[in-house]
Protein backbone atom coordinates (compact mmCIF):
# COMPACT_ATOMS: atom_id res chain seq x y z
CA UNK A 1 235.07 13.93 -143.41
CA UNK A 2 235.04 17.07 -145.53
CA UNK A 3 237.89 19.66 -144.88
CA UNK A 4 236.33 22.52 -143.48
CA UNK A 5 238.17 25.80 -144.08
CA UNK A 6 240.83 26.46 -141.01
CA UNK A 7 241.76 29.98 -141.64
CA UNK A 8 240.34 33.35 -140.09
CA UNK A 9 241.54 36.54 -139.65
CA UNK A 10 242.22 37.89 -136.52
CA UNK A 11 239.31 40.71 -135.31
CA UNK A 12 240.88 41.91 -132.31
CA UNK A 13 242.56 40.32 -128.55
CA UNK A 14 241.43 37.20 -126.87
CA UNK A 15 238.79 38.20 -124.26
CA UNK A 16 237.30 35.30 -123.17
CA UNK A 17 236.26 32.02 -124.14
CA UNK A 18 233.21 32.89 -126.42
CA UNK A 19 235.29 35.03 -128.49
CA UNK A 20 237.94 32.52 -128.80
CA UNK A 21 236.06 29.96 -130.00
CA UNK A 22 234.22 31.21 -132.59
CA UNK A 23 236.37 29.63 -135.37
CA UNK A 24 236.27 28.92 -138.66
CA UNK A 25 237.14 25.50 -138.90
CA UNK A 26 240.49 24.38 -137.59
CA UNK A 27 239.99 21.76 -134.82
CA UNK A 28 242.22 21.58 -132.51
CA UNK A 29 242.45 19.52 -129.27
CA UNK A 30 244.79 20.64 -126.68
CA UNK A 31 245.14 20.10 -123.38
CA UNK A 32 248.06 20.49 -120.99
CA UNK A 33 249.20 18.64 -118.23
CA UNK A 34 246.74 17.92 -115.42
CA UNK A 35 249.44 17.48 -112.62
CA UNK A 36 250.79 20.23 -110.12
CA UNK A 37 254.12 21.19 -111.74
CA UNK A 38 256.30 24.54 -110.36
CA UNK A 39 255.99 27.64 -112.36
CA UNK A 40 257.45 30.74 -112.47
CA UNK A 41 255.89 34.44 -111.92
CA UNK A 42 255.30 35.89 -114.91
CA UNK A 43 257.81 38.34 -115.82
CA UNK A 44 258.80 40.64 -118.97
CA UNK A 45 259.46 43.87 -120.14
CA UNK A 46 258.58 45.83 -123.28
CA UNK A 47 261.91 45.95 -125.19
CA UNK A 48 263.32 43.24 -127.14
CA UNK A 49 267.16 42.46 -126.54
CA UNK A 50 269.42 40.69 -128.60
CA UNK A 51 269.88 37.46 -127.91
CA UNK A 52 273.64 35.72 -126.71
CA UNK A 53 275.45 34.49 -130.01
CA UNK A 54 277.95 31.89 -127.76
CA UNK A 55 277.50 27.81 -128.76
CA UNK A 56 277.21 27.46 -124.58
CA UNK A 57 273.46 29.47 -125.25
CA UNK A 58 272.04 28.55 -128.17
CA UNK A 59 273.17 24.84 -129.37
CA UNK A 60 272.51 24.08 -132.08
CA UNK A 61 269.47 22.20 -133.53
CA UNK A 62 270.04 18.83 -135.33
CA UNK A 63 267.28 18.67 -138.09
CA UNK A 64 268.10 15.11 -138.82
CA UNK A 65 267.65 13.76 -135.47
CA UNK A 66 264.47 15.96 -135.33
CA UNK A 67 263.49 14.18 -138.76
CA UNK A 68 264.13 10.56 -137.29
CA UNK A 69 261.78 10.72 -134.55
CA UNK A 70 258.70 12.37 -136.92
CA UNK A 71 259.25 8.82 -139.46
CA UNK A 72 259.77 6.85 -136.31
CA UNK A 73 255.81 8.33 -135.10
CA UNK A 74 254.16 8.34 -138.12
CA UNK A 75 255.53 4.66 -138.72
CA UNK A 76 253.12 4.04 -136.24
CA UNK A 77 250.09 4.45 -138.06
CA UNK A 78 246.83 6.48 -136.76
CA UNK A 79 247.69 8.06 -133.33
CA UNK A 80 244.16 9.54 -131.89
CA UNK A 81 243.75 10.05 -128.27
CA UNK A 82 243.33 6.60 -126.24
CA UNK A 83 244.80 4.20 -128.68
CA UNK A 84 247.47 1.48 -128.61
CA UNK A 85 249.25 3.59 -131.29
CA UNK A 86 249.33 6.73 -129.22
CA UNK A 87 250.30 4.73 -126.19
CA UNK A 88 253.09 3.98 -128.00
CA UNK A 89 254.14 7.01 -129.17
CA UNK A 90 254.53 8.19 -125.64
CA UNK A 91 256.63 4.82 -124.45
CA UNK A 92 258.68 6.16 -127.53
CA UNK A 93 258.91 10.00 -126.40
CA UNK A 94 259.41 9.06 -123.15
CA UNK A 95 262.44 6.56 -123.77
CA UNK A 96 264.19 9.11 -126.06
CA UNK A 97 263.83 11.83 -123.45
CA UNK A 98 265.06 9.54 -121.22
CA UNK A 99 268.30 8.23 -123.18
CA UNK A 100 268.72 12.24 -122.97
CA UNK A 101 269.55 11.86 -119.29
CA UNK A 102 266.06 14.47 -118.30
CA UNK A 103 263.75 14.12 -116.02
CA UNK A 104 260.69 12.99 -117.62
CA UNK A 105 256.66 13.10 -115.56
CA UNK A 106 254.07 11.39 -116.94
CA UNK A 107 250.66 13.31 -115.77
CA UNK A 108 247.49 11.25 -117.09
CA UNK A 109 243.88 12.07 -116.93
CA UNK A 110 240.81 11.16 -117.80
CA UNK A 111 238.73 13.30 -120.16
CA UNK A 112 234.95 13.76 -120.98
CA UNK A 113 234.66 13.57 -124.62
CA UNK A 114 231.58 13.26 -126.74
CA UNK A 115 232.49 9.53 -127.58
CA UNK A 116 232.84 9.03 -123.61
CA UNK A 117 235.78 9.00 -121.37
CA UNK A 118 238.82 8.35 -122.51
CA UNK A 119 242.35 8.10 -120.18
CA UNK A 120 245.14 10.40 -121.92
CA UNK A 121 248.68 11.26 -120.35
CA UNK A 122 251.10 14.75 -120.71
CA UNK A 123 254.69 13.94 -121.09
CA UNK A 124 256.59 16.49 -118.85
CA UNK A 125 260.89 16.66 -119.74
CA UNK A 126 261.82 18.97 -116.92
CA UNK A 127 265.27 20.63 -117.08
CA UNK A 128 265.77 22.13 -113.81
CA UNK A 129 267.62 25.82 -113.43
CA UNK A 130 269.33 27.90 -111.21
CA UNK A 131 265.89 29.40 -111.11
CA UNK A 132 262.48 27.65 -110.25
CA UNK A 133 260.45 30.11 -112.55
CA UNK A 134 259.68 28.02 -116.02
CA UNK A 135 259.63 28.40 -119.63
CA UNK A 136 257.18 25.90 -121.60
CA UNK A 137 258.14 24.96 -124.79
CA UNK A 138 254.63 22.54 -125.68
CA UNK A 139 253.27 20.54 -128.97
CA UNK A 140 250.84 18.15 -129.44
CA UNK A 141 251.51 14.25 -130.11
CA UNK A 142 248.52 12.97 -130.80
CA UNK A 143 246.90 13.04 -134.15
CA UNK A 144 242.63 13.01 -135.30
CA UNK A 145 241.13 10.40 -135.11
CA UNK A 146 239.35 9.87 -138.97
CA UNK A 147 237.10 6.99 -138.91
CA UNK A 148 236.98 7.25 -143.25
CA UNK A 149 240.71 7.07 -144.00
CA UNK A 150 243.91 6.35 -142.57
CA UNK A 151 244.99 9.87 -141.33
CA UNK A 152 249.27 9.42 -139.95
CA UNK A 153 249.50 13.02 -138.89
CA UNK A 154 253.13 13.43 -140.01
CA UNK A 155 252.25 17.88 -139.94
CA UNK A 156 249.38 18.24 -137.10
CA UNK A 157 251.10 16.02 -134.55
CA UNK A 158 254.11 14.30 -135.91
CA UNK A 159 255.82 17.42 -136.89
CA UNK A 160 255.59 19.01 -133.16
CA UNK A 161 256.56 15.77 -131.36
CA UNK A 162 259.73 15.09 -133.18
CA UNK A 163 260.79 19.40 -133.21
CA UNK A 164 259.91 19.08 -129.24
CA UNK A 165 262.24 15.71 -128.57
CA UNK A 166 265.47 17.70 -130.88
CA UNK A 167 264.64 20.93 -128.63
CA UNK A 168 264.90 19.08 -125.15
CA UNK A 169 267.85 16.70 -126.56
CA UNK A 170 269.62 20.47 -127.17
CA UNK A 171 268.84 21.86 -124.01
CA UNK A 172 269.57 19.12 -122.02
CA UNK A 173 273.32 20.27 -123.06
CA UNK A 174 273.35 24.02 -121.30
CA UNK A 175 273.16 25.72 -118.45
CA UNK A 176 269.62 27.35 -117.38
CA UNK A 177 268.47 30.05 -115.68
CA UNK A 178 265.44 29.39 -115.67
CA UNK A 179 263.55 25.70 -115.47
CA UNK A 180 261.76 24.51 -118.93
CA UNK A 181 259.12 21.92 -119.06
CA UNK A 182 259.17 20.41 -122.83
CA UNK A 183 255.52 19.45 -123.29
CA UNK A 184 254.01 17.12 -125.28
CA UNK A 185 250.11 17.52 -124.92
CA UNK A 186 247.55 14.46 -125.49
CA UNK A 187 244.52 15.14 -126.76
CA UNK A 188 245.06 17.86 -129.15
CA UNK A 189 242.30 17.48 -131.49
CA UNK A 190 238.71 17.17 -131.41
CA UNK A 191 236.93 14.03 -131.60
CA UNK A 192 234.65 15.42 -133.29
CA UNK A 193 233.61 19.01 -133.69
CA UNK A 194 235.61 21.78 -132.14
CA UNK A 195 233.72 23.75 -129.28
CA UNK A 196 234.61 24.64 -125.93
CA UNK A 197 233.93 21.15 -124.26
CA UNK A 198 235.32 19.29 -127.50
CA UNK A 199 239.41 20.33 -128.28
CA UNK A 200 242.87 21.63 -126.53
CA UNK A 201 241.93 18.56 -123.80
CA UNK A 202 245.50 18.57 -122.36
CA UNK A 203 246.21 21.99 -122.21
CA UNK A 204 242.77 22.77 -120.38
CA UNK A 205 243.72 20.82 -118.06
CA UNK A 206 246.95 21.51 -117.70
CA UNK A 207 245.81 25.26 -116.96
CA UNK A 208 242.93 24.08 -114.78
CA UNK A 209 245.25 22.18 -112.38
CA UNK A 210 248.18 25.22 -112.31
CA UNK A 211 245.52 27.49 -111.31
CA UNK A 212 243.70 25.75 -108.76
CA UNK A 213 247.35 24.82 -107.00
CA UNK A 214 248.09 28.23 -107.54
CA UNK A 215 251.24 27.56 -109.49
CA UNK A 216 250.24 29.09 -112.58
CA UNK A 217 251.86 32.12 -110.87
CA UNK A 218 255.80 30.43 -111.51
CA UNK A 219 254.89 30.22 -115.10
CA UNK A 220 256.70 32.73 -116.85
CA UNK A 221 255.96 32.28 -120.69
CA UNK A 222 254.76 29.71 -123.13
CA UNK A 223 256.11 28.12 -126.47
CA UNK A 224 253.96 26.42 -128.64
CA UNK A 225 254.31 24.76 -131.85
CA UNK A 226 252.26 23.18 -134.63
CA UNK A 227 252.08 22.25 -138.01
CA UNK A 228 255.94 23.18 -138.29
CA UNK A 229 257.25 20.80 -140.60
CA UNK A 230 255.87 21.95 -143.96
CA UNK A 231 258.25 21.60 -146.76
CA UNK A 232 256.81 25.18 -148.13
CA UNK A 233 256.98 26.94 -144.53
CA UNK A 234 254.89 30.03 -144.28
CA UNK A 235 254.27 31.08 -140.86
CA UNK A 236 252.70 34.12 -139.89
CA UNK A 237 251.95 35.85 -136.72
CA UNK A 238 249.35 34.15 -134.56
CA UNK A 239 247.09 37.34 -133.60
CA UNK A 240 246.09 35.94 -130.33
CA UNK A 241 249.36 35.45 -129.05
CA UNK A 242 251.06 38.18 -126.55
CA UNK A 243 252.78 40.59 -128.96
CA UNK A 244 256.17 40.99 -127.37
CA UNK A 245 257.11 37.12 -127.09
CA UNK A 246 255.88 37.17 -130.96
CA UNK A 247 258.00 40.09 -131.07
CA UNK A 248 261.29 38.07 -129.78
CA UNK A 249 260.34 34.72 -132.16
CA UNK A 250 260.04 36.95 -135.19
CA UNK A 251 263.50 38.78 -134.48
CA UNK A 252 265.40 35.54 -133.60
CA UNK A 253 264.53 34.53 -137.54
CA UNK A 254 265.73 37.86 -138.69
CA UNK A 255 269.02 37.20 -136.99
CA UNK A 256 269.17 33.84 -138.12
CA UNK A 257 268.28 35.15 -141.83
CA UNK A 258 265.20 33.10 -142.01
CA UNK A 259 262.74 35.97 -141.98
CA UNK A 260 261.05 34.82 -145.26
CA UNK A 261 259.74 32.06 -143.45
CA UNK A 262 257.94 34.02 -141.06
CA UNK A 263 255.61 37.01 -142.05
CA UNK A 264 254.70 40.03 -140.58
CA UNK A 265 250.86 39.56 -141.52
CA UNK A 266 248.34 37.94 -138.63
CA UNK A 267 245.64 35.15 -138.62
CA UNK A 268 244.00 34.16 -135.11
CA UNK A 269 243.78 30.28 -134.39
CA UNK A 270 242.84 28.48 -131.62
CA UNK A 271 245.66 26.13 -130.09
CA UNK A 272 247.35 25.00 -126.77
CA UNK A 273 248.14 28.08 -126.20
CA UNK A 274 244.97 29.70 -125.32
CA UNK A 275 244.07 28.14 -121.89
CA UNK A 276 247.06 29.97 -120.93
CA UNK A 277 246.52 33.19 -122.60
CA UNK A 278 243.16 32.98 -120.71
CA UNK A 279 245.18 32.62 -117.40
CA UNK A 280 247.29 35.61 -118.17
CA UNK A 281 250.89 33.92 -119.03
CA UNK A 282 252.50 35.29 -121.71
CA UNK A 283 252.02 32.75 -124.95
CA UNK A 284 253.01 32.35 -128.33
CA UNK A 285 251.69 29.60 -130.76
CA UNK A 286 254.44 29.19 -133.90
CA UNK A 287 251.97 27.25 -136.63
CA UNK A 288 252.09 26.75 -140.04
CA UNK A 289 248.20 27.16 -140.78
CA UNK A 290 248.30 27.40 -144.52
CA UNK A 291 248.64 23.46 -145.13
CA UNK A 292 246.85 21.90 -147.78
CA UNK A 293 246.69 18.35 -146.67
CA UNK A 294 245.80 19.21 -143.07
CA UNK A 295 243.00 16.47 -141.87
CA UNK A 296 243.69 14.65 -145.22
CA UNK A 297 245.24 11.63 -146.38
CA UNK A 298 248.01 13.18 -147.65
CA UNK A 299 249.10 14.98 -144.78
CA UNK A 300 252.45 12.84 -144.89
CA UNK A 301 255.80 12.49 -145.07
CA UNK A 302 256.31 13.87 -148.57
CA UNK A 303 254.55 16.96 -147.28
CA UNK A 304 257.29 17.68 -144.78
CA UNK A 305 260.45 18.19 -144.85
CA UNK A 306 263.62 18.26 -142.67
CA UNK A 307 264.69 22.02 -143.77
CA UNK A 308 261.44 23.26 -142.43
CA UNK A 309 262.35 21.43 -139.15
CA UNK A 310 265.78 22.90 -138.67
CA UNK A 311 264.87 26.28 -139.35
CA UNK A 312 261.68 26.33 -136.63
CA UNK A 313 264.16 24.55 -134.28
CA UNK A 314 267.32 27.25 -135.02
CA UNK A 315 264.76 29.71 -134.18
CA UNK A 316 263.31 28.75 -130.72
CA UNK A 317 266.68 28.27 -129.81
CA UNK A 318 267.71 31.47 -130.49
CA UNK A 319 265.08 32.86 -129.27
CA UNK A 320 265.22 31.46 -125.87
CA UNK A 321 268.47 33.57 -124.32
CA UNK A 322 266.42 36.82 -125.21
CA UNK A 323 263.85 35.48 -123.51
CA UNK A 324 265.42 34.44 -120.20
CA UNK A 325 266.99 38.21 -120.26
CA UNK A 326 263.78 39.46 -120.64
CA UNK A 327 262.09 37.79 -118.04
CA UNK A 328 264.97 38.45 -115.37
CA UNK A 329 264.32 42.43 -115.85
CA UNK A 330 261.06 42.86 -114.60
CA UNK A 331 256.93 42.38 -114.23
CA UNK A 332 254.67 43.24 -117.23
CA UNK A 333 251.73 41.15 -116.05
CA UNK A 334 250.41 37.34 -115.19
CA UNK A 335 248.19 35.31 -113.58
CA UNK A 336 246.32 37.10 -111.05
């Protein structure tokens, strides 16, 4: 299959789903979890505080450990949506989360693909707070399915996996204000071509379910991360993604000196995090578009690098005490 060109520039906000999927060439495949999970109402304000510099706060992120669990999934081979490899992958996510001591949900569906149905599962860490209101930090696990050559994923897929498993080892080892769901999403990529019936399965229906239940209103903001493991990081603003929880990502990497890594210029893509952009939750996708071996062969484990995995990790750490302070102050918007 011919690498199609991923990148676009960004022409203005997300207003519907039309608009948002009229991409250039990056499929993605995410959907979020299709079970009735609390969520928080969605809270912010405009300025951007600093964040809390005590250990208790922001733990720190163990790049190794993150590094372990990417070689331990792309070991595995292939991991597309519905196969033994993927199902897998999740008996390993879930058995690390659980060594971890969280709470881990498992919240399958079935989707309607163009090659059929296929039965895909959400893995859910929850890490309950003094507050029910919830912060999703969300990645995808699952990796395209090539038919042509062996495609391991160890970027788009492995990468966000093994960052999400470090992130909910750290937090598991604070105190909360708030309640985070660490979210790995099935189903992230196409099976074949990306439209609005074909990609993002889990987080569609992850959205779906939350706003049928009515509990998209607890969700307060969302994380997500892709493509984060590149051993030449270059991330840049994702233009569809709500400015002021940008805003807080982008100054955590200042503070951490690591704002090379993350430029000030913008490029719109299409990930998890637009099913709940489209329900009015605050969202920010952190993705490394500018990969040359994405949906190649060589999209492997020489192409990442551990480095590249601490620093995105230090950063949504960091950033994660600003956010909770912003959140407590007051309503800028949500789900209607």
């Amino acid at each position: 299959m011919a690498r199609r060109d991923h990148r676009r520039r960004a022409r203005g906000p997300l207003r519907d789903d039309a608009q948002l999927l009229r991409r250039h060439g990056r499929s993605a495949v995410r959907r979020s979890l299709g079970a009735g999970f609390a969520l928080a109402a969605l809270v912010a304000v405009v300025a951007v505080p600093p964040a809390p510099r005590d250990a208790a706060a922001a733990p720190s992120f163990d790049a190794g450990a993150a590094w372990r669990d990417v070689v331990r999934l792309v070991e595995l081979g292939p991991r597309p949506a519905g196969s033994a490899a993927l199902a897998r992958a999740r008996q390993y996510i879930v058995g690390e989360l659980t060594r971890a001591g969280l709470q881990v949900r498992l919240a399958s569906f079935e989707a309607r693909t163009p090659d059929g149905p296929i039965a895909m599962a959400n893995v859910i860490a929850v890490l309950p707070g003094r507050r029910r209101d919830v912060i999703m930090l969300g990645g995808h696990y699952d990796t395209k399915l090539f038919t042509d050559f062996r495609f391991v994923g160890a970027n788009d897929g492995g990468s966000s996996a093994g960052l999400l498993l470090e992130l909910a080892r750290r937090l598991a080892g604070r105190r909360h204000e708030f309640t985070y769901w660490v979210v790995f999403f099935d189903g992230e990529e196409a099976r074949r071509d990306w439209s609005a019936t074909d990609g993002i399965y889990g987080s569609r229906q992850l959205a779906a379910e939350l706003r049928r239940s009515g509990e998209i209103r607890r969700l307060r903001s969302v994380i997500v991360v892709d493509m984060i493991g590149d051993a030449n990081l270059d991330i840049r603003r994702e233009s569809y993604s709500t400015p002021w929880l940008t805003d807080l990502v982008w100054a955590s990497a200042r503070r951490l000196g690591y704002g090379a890594y993350f430029r000030s210029d913008a490029i719109a893509v299409e990930d998890d995090h637009a099913p709940f952009l489209r329900a009015r939750v605050p969202a920010v996708d952190v993705i490394d578009i500018d990969y040359p071996p994405w949906h190649t062969a060589g999209d492997t484990l020489e192409q990442i690098s551990p480095k590249s995995l601490g620093i995105v990790g230090e950063v949504i750490l960091d950033t994660l005490p600003a956010l909770e302070t912003v959140l407590s102050r007051g309503r800028v918007g949500g789900p209607e």
